[in-house]
C-alpha atoms as a PDB file:
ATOM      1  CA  UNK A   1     -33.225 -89.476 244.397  1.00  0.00           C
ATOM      2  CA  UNK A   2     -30.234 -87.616 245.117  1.00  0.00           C
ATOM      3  CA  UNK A   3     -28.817 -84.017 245.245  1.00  0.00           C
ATOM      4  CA  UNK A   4     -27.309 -83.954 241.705  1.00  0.00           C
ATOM      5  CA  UNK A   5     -29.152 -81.870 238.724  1.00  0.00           C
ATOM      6  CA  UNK A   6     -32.126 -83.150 237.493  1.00  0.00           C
ATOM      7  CA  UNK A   7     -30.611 -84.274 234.043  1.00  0.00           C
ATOM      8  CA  UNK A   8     -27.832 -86.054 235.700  1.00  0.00           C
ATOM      9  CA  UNK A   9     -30.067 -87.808 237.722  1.00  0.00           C
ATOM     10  CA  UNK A  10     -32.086 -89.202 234.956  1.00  0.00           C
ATOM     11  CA  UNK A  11     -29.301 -89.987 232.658  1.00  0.00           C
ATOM     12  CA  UNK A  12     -27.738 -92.038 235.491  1.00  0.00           C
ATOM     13  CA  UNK A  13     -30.814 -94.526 236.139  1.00  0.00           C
ATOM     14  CA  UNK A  14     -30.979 -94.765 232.605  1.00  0.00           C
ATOM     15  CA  UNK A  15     -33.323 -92.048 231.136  1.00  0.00           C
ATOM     16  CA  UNK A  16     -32.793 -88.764 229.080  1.00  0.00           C
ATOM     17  CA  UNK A  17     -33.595 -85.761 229.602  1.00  0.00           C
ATOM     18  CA  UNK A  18     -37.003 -86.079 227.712  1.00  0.00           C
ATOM     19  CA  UNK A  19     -37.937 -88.649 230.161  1.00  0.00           C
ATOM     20  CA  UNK A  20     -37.888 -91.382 227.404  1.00  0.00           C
ATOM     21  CA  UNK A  21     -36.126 -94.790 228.127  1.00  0.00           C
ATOM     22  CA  UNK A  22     -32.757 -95.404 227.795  1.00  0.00           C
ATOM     23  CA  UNK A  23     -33.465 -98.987 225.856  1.00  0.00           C
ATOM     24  CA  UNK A  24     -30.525-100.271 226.307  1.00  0.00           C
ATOM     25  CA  UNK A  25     -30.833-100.880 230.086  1.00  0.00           C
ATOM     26  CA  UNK A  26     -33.704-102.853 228.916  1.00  0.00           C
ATOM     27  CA  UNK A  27     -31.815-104.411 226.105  1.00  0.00           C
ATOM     28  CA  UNK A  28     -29.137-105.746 228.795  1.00  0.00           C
ATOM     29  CA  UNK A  29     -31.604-106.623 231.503  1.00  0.00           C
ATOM     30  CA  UNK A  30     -33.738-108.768 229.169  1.00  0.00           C
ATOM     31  CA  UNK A  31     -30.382-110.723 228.011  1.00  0.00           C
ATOM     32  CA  UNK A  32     -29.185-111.097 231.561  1.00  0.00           C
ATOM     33  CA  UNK A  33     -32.716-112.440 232.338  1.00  0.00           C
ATOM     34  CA  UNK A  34     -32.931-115.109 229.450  1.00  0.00           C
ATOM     35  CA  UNK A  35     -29.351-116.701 231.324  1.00  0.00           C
ATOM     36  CA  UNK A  36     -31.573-116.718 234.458  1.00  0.00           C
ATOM     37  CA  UNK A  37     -29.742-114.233 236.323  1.00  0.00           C
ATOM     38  CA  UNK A  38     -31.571-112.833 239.525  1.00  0.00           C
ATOM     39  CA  UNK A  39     -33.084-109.308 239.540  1.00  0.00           C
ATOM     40  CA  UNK A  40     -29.806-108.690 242.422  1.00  0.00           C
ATOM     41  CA  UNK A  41     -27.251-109.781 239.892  1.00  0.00           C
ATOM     42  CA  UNK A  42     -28.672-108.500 237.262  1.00  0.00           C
ATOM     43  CA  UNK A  43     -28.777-104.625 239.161  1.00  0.00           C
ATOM     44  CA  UNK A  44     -25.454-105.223 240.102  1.00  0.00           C
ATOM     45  CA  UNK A  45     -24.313-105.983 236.128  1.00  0.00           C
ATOM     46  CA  UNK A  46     -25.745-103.384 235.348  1.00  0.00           C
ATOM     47  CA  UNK A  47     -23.980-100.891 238.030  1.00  0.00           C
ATOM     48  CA  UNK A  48     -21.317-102.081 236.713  1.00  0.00           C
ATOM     49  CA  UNK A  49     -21.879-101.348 232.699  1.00  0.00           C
ATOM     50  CA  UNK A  50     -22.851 -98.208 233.835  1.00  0.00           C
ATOM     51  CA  UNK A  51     -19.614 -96.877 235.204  1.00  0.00           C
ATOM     52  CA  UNK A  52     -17.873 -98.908 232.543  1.00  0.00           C
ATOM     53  CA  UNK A  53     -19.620 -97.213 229.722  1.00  0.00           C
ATOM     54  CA  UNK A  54     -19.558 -93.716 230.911  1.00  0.00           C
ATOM     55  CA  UNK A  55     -23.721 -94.798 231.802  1.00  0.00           C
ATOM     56  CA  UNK A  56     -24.468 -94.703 228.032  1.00  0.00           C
ATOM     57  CA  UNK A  57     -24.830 -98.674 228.394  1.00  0.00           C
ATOM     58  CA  UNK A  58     -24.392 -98.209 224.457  1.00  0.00           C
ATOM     59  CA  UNK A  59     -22.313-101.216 223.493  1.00  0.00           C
ATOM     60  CA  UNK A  60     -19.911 -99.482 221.205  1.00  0.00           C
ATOM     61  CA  UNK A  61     -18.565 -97.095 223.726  1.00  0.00           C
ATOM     62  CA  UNK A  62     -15.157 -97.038 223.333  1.00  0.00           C
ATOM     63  CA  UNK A  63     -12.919 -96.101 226.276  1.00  0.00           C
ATOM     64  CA  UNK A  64     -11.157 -92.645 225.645  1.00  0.00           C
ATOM     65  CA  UNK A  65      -7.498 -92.763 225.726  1.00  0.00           C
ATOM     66  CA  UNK A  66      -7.532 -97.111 226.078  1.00  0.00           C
ATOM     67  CA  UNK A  67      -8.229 -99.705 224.412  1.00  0.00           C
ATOM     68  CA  UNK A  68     -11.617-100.758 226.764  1.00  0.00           C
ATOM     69  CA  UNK A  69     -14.481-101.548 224.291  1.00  0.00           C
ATOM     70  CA  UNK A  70     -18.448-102.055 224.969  1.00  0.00           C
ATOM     71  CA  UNK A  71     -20.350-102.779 227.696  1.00  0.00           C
ATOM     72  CA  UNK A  72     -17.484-104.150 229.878  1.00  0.00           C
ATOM     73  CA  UNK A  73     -14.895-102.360 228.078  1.00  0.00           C
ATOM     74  CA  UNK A  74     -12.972-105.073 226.957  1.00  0.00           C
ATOM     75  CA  UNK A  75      -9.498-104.409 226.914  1.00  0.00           C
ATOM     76  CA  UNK A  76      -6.827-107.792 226.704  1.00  0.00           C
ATOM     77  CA  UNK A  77     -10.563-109.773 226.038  1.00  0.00           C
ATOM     78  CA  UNK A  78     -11.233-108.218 223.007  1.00  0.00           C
ATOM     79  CA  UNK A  79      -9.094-110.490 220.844  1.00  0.00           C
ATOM     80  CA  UNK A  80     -11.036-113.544 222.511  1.00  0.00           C
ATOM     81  CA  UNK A  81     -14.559-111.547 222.441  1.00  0.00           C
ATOM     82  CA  UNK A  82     -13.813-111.246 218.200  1.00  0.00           C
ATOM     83  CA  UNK A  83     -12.758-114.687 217.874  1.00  0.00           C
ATOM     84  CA  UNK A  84     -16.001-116.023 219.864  1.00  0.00           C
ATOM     85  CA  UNK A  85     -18.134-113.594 217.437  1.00  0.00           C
ATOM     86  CA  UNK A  86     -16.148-115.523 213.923  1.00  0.00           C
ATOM     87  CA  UNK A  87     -16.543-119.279 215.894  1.00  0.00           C
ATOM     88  CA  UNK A  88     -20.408-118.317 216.727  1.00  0.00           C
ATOM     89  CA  UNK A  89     -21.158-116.387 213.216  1.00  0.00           C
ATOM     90  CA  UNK A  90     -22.191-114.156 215.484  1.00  0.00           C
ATOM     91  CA  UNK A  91     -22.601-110.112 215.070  1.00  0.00           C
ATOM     92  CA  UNK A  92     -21.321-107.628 217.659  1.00  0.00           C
ATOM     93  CA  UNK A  93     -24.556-106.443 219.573  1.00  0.00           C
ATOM     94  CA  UNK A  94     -26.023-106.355 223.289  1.00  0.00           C
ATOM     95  CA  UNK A  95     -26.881-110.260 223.833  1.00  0.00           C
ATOM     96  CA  UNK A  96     -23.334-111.053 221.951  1.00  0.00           C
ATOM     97  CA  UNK A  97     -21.384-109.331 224.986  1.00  0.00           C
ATOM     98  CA  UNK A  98     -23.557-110.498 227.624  1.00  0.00           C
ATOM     99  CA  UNK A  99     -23.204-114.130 226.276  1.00  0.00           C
ATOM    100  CA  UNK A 100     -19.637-113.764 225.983  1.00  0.00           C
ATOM    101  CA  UNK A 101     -19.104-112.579 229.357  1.00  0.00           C
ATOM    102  CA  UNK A 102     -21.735-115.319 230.483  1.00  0.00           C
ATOM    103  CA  UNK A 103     -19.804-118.418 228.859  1.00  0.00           C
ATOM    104  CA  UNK A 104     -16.284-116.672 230.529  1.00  0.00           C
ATOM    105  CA  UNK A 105     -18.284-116.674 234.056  1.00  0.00           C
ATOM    106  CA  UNK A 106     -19.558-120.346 233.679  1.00  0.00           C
ATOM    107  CA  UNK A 107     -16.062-121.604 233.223  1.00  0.00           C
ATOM    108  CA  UNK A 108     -16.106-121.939 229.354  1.00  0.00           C
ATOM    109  CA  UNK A 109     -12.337-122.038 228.725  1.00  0.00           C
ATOM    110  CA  UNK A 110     -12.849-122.689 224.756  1.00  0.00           C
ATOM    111  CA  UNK A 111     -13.927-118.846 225.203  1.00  0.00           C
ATOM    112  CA  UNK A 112     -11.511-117.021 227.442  1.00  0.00           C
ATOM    113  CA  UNK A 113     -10.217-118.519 230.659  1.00  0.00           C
ATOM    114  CA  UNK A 114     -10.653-116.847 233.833  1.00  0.00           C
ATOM    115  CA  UNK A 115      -8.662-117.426 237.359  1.00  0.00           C
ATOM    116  CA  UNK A 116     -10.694-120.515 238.533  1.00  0.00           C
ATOM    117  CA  UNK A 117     -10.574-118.736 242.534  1.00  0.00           C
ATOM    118  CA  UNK A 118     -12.138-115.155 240.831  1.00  0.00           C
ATOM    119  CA  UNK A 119     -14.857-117.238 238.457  1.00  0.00           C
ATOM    120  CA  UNK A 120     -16.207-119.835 241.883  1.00  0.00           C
ATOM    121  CA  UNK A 121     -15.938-116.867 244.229  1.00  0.00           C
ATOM    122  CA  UNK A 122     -18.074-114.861 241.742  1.00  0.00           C
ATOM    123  CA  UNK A 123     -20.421-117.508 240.653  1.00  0.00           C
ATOM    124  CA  UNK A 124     -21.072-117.972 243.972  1.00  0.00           C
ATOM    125  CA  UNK A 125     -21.982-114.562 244.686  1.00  0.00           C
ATOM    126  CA  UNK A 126     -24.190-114.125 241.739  1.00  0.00           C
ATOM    127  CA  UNK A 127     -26.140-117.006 242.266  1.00  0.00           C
ATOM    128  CA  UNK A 128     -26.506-117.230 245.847  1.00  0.00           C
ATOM    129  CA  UNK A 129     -26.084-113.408 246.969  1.00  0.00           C
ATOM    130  CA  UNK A 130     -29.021-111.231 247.639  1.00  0.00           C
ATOM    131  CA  UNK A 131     -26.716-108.556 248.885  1.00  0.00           C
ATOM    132  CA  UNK A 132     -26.802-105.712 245.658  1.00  0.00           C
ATOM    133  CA  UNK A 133     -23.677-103.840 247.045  1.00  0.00           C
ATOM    134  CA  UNK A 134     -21.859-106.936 247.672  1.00  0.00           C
ATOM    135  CA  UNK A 135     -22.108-109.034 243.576  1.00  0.00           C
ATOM    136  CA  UNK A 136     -21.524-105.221 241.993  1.00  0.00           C
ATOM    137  CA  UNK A 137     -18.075-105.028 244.273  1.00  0.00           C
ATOM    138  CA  UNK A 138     -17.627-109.306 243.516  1.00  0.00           C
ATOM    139  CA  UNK A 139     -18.065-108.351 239.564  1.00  0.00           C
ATOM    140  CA  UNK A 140     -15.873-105.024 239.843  1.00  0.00           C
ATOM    141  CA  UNK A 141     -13.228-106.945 241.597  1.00  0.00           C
ATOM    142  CA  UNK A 142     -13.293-110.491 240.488  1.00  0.00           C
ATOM    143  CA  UNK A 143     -14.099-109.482 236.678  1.00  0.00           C
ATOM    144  CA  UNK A 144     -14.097-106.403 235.544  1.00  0.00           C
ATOM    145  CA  UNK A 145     -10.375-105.125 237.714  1.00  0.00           C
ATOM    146  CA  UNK A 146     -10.583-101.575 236.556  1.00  0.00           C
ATOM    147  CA  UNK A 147      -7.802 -99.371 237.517  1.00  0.00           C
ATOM    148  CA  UNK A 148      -9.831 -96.758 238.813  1.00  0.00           C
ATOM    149  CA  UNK A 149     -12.624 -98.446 240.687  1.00  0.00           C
ATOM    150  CA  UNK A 150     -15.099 -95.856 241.452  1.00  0.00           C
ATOM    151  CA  UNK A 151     -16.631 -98.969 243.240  1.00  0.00           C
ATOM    152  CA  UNK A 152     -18.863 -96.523 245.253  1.00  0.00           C
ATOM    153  CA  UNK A 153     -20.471 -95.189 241.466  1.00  0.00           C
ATOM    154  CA  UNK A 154     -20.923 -98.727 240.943  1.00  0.00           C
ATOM    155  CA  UNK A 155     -23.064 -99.794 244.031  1.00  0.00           C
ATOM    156  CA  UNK A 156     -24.465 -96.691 243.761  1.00  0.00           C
ATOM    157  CA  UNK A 157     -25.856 -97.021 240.007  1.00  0.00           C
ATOM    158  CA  UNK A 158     -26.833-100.877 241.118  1.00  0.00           C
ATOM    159  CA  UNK A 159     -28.757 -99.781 243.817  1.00  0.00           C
ATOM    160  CA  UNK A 160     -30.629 -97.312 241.861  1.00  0.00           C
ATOM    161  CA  UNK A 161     -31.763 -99.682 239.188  1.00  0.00           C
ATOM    162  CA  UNK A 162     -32.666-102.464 241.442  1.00  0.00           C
ATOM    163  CA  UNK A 163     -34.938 -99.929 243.772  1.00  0.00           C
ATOM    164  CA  UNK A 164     -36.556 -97.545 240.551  1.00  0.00           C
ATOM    165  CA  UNK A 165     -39.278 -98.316 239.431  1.00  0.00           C
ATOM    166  CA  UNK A 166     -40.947 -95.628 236.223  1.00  0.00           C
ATOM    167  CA  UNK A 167     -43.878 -94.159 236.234  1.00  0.00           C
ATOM    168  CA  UNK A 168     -45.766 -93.631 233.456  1.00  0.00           C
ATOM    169  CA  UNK A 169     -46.690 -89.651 232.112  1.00  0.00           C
ATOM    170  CA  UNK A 170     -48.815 -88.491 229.364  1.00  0.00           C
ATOM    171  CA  UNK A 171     -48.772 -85.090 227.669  1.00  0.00           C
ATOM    172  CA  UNK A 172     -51.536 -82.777 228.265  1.00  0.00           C
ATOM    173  CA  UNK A 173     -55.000 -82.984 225.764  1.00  0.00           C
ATOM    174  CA  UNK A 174     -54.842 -79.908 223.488  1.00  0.00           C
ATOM    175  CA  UNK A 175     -58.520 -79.944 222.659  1.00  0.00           C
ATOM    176  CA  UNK A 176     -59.820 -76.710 222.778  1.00  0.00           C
ATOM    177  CA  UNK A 177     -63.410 -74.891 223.662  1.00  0.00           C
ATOM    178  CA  UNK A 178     -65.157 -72.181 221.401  1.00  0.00           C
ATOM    179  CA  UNK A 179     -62.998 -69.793 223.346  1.00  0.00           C
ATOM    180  CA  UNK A 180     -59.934 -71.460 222.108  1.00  0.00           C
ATOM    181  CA  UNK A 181     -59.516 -72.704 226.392  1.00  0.00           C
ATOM    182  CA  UNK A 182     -57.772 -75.777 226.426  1.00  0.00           C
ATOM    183  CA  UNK A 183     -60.304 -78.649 227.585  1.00  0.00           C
ATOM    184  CA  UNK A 184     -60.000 -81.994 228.569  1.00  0.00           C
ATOM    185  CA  UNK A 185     -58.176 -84.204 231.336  1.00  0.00           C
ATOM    186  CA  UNK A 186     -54.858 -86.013 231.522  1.00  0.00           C
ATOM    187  CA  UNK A 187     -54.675 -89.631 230.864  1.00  0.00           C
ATOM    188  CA  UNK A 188     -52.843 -91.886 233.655  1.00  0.00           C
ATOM    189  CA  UNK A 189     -51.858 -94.995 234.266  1.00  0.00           C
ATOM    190  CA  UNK A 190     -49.457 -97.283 236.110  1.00  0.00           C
ATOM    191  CA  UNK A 191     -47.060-100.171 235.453  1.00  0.00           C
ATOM    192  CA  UNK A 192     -47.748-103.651 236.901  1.00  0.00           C
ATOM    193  CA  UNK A 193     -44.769-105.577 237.952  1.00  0.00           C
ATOM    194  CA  UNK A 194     -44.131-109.357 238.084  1.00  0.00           C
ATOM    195  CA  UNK A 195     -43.463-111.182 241.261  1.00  0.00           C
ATOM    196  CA  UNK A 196     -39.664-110.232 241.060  1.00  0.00           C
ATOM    197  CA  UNK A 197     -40.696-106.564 240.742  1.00  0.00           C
ATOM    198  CA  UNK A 198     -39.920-106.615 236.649  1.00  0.00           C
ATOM    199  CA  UNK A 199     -42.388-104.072 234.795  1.00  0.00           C
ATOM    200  CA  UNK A 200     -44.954-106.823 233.093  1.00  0.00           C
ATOM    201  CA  UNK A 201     -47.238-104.275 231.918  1.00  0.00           C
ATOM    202  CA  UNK A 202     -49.498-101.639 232.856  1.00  0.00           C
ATOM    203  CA  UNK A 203     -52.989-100.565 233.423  1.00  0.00           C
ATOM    204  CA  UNK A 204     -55.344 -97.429 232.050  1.00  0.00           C
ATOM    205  CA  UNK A 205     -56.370 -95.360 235.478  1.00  0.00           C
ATOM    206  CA  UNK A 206     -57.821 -92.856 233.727  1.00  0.00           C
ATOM    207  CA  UNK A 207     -58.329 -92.657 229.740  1.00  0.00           C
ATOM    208  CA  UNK A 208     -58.315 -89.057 229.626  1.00  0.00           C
ATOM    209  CA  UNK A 209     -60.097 -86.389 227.549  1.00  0.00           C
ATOM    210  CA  UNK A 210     -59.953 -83.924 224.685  1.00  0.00           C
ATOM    211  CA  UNK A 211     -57.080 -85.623 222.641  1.00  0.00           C
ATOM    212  CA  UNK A 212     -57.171 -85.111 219.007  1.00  0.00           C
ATOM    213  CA  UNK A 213     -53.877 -86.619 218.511  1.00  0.00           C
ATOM    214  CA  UNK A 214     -51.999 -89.388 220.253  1.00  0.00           C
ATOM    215  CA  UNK A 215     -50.476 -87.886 223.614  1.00  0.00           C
ATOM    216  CA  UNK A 216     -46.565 -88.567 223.705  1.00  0.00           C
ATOM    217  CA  UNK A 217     -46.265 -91.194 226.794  1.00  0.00           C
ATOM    218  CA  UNK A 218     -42.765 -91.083 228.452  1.00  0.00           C
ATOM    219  CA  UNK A 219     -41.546 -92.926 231.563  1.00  0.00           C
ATOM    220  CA  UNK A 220     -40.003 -91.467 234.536  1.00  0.00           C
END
């Protein structure tokens, strides 16, 4: 991917070091898909959430030394972003702050108002825009305003997401022979993607040998 250490590279696109998935890129993605965002828009969200969070995409994370809270660090909207949770008996979580956000985008001013030239110049680029780099600077700039852009970071992390793609790995059989010589193949397999290049699945390549307990299956 790039030249940074192996760790940092995973932990940016969204994995740990064990090579197990980050779910909450998932998590977001699969909220920002049920509003019927576009696989463009939603990369370049989710370039943005990672800077914003500190790429933990954890909801909770609280800015250190501000007031910036969750996934878009909501600073002077957190008073609206509570008050939209007690109206909508709604619990702070994932789909809460993406729906919140959402209803601010569309123009919902019983939410939070938004400068009407920012919201249509941003609509417009999510919906229309195929252009990754250009929606993640649109949301930076039009939304999100930080101080510090780091806009770079931003298309960066976008750019990564919408281009990755996993691959699936299974641990090694530990069946052994009379000798005690390990024995046995590694399974493999690969993800099948939708017609928007979404993961949708995945099919068995090779089922493998000699495993006497289920291998640990990680994605990479």
């Amino acid at each position: 991917f790039t030249g940074h250490p192996y760790s940092k590279q995973m932990d940016r696109l969204g994995f740990n070091q064990g090579g197990e998935v980050n779910p909450n890129i998932f998590a977001i993605n699969e909220e920002l898909k049920k509003l019927g965002y576009s696989k463009e828009a939603r990369a370049a969200k989710l370039g943005n959430i990672g800077v914003e969070t500190g790429y933990t995409y954890d909801y909770t994370q609280q800015q250190q030394n501000g007031k910036g809270y969750g996934l878009y660090q909501l600073d002077f909207q957190k008073p609206y972003y509570d008050k939209y949770l007690e109206q909508n008996n709604l619990k702070d979580s994932i789909a809460s702050q993406v729906k919140f956000t959402h209803e601010v985008l569309q123009g919902n001013d019983k939410v939070m108002g938004m400068n009407t030239k920012d919201r249509l110049a941003l609509q417009e680029a999510l919906n229309k825009s195929k252009d990754v780099g250009f929606i993640t600077q649109m949301f930076s700039e039009k939304y999100e305003k930080p101080g510090v852009p780091h806009l770079e970071r931003r298309i960066e992390e976008a750019n990564k997401i919408y281009n990755s793609a996993p691959t699936i790995q299974f641990s090694a059989p530990t069946a052994k022979d009379a000798d005690g010589n390990l024995t046995g193949t590694t399974a493999s397999a690969i993800l099948t993607l939708d017609a928007e290049g979404e993961i949708n699945g995945f099919s068995i390549t090779n089922p493998g040998s000699g495993y006497i307990l289920d291998p640990d299956v990680n994605l990479t």
